[in-house]
Protein backbone atom coordinates (compact mmCIF):
# COMPACT_ATOMS: atom_id res chain seq x y z
CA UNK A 1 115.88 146.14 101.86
CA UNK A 2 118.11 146.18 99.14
CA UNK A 3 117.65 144.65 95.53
CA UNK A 4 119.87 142.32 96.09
CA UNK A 5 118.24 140.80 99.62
CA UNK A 6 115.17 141.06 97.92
CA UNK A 7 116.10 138.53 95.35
CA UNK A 8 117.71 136.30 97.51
CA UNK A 9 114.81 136.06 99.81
CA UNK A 10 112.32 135.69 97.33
CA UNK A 11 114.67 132.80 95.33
CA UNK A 12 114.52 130.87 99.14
CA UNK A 13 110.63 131.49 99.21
CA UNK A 14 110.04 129.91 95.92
CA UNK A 15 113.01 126.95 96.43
CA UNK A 16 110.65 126.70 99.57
CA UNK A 17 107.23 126.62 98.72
CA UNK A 18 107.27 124.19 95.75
CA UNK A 19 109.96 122.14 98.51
CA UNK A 20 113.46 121.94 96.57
CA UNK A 21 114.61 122.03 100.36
CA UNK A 22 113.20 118.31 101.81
CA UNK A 23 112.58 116.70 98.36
CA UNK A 24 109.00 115.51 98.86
CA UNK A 25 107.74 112.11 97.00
CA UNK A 26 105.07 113.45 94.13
CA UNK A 27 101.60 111.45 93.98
CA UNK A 28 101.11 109.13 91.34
CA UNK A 29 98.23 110.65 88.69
CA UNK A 30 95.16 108.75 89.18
CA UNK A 31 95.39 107.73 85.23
CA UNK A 32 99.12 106.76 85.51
CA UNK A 33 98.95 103.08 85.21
CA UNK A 34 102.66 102.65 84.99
CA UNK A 35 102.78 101.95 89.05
CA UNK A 36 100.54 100.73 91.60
CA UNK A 37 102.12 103.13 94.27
CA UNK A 38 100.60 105.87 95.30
CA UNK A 39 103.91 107.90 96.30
CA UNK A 40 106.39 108.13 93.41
CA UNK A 41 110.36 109.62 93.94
CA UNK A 42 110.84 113.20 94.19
CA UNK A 43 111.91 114.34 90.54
CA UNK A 44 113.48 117.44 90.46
CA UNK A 45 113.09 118.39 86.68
CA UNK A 46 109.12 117.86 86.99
CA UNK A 47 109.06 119.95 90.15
CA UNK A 48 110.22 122.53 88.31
CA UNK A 49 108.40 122.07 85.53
CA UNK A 50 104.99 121.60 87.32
CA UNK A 51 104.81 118.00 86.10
CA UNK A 52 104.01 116.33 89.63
CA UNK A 53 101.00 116.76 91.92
CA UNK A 54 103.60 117.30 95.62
CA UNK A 55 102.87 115.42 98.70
CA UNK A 56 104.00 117.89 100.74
CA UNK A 57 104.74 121.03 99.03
CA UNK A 58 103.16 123.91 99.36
CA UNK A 59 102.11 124.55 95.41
CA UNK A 60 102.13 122.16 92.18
CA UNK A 61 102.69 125.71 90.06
CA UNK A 62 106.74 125.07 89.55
CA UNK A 63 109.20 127.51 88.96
CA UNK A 64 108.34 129.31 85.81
CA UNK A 65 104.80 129.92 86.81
CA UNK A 66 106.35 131.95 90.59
CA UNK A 67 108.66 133.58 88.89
CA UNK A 68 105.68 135.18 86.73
CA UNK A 69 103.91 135.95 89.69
CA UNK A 70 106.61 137.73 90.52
CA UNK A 71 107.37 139.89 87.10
CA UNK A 72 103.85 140.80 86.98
CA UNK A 73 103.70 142.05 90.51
CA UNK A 74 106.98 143.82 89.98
CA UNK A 75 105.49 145.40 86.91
CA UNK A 76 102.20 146.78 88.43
CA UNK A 77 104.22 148.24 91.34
CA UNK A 78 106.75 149.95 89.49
CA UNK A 79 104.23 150.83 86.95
CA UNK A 80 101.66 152.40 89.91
CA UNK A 81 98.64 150.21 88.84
CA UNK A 82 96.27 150.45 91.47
CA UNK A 83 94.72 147.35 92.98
CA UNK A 84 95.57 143.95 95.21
CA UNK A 85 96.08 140.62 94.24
CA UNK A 86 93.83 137.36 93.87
CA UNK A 87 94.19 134.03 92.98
CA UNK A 88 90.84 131.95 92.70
CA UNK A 89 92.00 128.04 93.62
CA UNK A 90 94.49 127.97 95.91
CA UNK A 91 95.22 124.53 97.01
CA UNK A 92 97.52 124.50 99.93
CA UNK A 93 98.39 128.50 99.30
CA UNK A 94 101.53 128.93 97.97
CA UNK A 95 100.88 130.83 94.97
CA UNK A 96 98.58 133.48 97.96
CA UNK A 97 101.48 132.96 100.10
CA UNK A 98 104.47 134.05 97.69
CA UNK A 99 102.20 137.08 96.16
CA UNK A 100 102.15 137.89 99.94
CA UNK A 101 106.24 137.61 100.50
CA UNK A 102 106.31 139.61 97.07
CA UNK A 103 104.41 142.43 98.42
CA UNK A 104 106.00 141.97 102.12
CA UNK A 105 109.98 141.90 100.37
CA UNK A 106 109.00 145.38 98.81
CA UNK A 107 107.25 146.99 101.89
CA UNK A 108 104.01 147.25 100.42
CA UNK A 109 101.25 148.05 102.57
CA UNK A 110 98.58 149.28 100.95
CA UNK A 111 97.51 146.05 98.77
CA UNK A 112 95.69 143.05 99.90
CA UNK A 113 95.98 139.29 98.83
CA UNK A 114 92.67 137.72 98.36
CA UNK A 115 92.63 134.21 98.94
CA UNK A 116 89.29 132.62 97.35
CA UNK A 117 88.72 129.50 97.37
CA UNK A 118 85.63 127.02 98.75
CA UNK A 119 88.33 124.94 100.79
CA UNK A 120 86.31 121.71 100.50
CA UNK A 121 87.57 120.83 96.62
CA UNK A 122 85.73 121.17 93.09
CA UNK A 123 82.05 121.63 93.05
CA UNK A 124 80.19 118.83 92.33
CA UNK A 125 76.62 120.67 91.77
CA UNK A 126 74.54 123.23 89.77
CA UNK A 127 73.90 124.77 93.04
CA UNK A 128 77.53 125.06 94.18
CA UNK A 129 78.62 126.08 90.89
CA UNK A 130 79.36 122.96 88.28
CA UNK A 131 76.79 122.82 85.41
CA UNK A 132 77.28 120.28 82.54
CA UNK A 133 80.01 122.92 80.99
CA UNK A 134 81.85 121.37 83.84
CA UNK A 135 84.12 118.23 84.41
CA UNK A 136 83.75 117.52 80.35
CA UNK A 137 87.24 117.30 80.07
CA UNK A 138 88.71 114.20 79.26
CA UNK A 139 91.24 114.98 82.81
CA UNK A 140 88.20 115.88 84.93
CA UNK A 141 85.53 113.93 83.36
CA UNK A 142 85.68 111.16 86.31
CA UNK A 143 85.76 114.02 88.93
CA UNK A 144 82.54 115.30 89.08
CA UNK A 145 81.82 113.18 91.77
CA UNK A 146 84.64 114.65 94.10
CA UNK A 147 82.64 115.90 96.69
CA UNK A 148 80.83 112.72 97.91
CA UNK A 149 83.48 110.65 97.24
CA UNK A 150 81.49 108.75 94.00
CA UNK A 151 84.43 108.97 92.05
CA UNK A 152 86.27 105.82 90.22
CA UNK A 153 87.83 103.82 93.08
CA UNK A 154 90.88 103.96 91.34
CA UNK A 155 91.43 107.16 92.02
CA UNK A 156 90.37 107.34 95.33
CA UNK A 157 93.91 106.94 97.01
CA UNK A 158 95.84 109.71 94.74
CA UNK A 159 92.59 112.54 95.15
CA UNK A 160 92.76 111.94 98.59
CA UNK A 161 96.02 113.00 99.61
CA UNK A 162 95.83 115.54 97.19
CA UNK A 163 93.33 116.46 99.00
CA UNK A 164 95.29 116.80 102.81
CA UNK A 165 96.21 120.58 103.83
CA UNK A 166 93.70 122.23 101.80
CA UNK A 167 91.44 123.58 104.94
CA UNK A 168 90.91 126.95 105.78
CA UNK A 169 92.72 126.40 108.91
CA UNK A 170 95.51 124.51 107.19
CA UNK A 171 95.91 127.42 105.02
CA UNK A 172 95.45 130.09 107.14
CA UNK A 173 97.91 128.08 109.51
CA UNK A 174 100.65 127.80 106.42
CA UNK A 175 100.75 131.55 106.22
CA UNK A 176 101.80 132.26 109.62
CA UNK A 177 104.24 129.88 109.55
CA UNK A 178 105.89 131.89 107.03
CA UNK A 179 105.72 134.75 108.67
CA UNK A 180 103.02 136.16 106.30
CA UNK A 181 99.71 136.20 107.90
CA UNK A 182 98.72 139.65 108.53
CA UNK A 183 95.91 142.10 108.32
CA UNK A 184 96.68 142.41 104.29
CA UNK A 185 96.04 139.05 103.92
CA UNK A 186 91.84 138.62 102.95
CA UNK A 187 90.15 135.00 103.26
CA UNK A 188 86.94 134.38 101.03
CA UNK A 189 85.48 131.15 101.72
CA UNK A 190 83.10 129.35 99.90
CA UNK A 191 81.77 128.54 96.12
CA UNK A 192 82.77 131.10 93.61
CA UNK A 193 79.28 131.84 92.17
CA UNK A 194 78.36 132.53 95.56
CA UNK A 195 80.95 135.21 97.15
CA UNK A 196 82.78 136.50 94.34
CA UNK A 197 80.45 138.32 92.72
CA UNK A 198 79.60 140.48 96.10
CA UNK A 199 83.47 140.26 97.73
CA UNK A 200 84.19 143.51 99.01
CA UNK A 201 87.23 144.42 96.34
CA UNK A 202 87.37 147.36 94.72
CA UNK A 203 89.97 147.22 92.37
CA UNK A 204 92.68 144.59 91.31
CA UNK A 205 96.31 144.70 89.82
CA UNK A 206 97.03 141.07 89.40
CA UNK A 207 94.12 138.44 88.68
CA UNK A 208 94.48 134.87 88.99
CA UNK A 209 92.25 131.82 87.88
CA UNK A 210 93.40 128.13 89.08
CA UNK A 211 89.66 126.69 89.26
CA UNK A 212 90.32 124.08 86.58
CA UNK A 213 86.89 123.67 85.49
CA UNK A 214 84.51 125.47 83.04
CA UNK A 215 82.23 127.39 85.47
CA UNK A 216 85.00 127.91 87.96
CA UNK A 217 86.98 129.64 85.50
CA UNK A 218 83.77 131.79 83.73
CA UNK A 219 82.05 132.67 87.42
CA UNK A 220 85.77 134.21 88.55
CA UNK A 221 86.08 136.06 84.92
CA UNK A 222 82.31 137.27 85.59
CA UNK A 223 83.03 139.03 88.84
CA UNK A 224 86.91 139.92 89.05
CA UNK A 225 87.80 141.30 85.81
CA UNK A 226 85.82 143.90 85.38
CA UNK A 227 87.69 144.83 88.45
CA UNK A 228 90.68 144.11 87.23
CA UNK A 229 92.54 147.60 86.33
CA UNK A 230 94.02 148.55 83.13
CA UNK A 231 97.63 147.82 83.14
CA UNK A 232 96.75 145.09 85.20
CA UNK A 233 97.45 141.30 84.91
CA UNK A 234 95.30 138.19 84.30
CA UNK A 235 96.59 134.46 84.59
CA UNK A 236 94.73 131.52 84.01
CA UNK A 237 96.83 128.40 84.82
CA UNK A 238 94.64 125.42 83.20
CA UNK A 239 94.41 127.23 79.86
CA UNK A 240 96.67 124.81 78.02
CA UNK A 241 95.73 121.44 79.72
CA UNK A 242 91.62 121.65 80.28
CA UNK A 243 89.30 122.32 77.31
CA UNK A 244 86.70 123.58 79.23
CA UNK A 245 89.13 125.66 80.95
CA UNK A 246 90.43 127.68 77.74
CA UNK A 247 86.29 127.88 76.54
CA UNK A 248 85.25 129.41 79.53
CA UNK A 249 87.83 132.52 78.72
CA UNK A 250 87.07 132.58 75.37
CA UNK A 251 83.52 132.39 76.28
CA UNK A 252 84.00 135.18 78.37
CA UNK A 253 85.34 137.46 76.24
CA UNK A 254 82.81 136.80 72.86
CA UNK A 255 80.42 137.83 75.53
CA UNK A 256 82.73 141.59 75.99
CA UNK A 257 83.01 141.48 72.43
CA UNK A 258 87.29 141.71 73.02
CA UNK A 259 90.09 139.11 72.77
CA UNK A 260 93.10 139.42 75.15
CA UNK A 261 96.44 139.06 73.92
CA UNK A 262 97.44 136.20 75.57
CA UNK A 263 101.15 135.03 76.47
CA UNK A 264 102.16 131.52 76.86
CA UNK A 265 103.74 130.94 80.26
CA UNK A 266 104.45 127.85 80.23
CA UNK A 267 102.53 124.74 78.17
CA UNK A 268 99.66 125.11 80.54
CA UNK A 269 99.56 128.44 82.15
CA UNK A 270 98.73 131.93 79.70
CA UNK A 271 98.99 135.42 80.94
CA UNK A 272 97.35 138.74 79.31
CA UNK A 273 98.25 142.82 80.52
CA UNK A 274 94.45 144.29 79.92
CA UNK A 275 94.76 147.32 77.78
CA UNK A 276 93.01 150.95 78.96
């Protein structure tokens, strides 16, 4: 496939995964008080921008955050960094999904893409993962109670559809309809504490942490990036919007006694190359 087709698919991919195609209505944020709706008009700037939580797209990550996805992956293949690809938090799938077409437009076949996620939503307990380091920001403070539902009824309408298409099946389901489900595509079900630290991967190129909360974030750090290889790639999405979210990596790495350089992807998202 030449350079050329390889952009052009990959452009369609991402025009089609965050849904520039059909224009989806965004749903409202559960502290947006400026409507009583619950669907608000498809805005093309915060698409992009990954200002809007989609109704029907297929990620909320926008257009600067794939196209990083897609430099780093291009960088650790050209580069010959051993290792697959993760994300921890996958929502519907897209980000899994494109990181799939990525490796799929170049002909790779000897990487996996780990999809890790517990497919139910956020942990709501110590024993599923969420201590009191969790849900203490001020954006996830009324969360906690996601799980049963005990959250402030206010918010009960917006969480829920945000909430539709984020099965196991659904996922695993969204994949093949793009054409991407295939043996090189690895599921791992279930609460991070629980089946990262024994998932069978050996070594990783690109690493990365959408798990919002304190615990998710630390737990992932804990198990994947000692795996992660050097010239490899770490992204952490929440970094620049949840607190607890930027101390878990700092946490992390006082414990390793380094500090990654990290680069500002967008105003929420950071990315780091780990150094040999």
């Amino acid at each position: 496939m030449s350079d050329a087709v390889i952009s052009l698919y990959l452009d369609l991919l991402k025009r089609c995964l965050i849904n520039l195609i059909y224009e989806d209505p965004a749903i409202r944020y559960p502290w947006d008080d400026s409507s009583e709706r619950v669907f608000l008009p498809f805005d093309r700037d915060k698409r992009l921008a990954a200002s809007d939580w989609p109704s029907q797209a297929h990620t909320m990550i926008g257009m600067r955050r794939l196209d990083n996805i897609q430099v780093l992956i291009s960088d650790v293949l050209d580069n010959g960094t051993p290792g697959d690809l993760i994300e921890t938090g996958v929502w519907r799938g897209g980000s899994t999904i494109f990181m799939r077409g990525v490796l799929k437009a170049y002909g790779v076949t000897d990487r996996s893409v780990w999809v890790a996620d517990s497919f139910e939503g956020f942990p709501s307990t110590e024993e599923q993962g969420a201590s009191q380091r969790s849900f203490t920001s001020p954006e996830l403070v009324n969360l906690r109670g996601y799980q049963t539902r005990e959250y402030a009824p206010e918010f009960r309408a917006s969480l829920d559809q945000l909430a539709e298409g984020t099965s196991l099946e659904d996922v695993r389901n969204r994949f093949d309809r793009y054409g991407l489900l295939d043996e090189q595509v690895k599921f791992l079900q279930g609460w991070f504490r629980d089946t990262l630290p024994s998932a069978p991967i050996e070594r990783l190129a690109v690493l990365r942490l959408d798990g919002d909360l304190y615990d998710s974030t630390y737990d992932a750090l804990d198990a994947l990036y000692p795996r992660l290889c050097a010239g490899g790639y770490a992204i952490v999405d929440d970094y620049g919007i949840f607190a607890e979210c930027r101390q878990a990596v700092h946490d992390y790495f006082d414990t390793t006694g380094t500090q990654p350089d990290l680069q500002r992807i967008d105003d929420e998202a950071v990315f780091w190359q780990k150094r040999g």
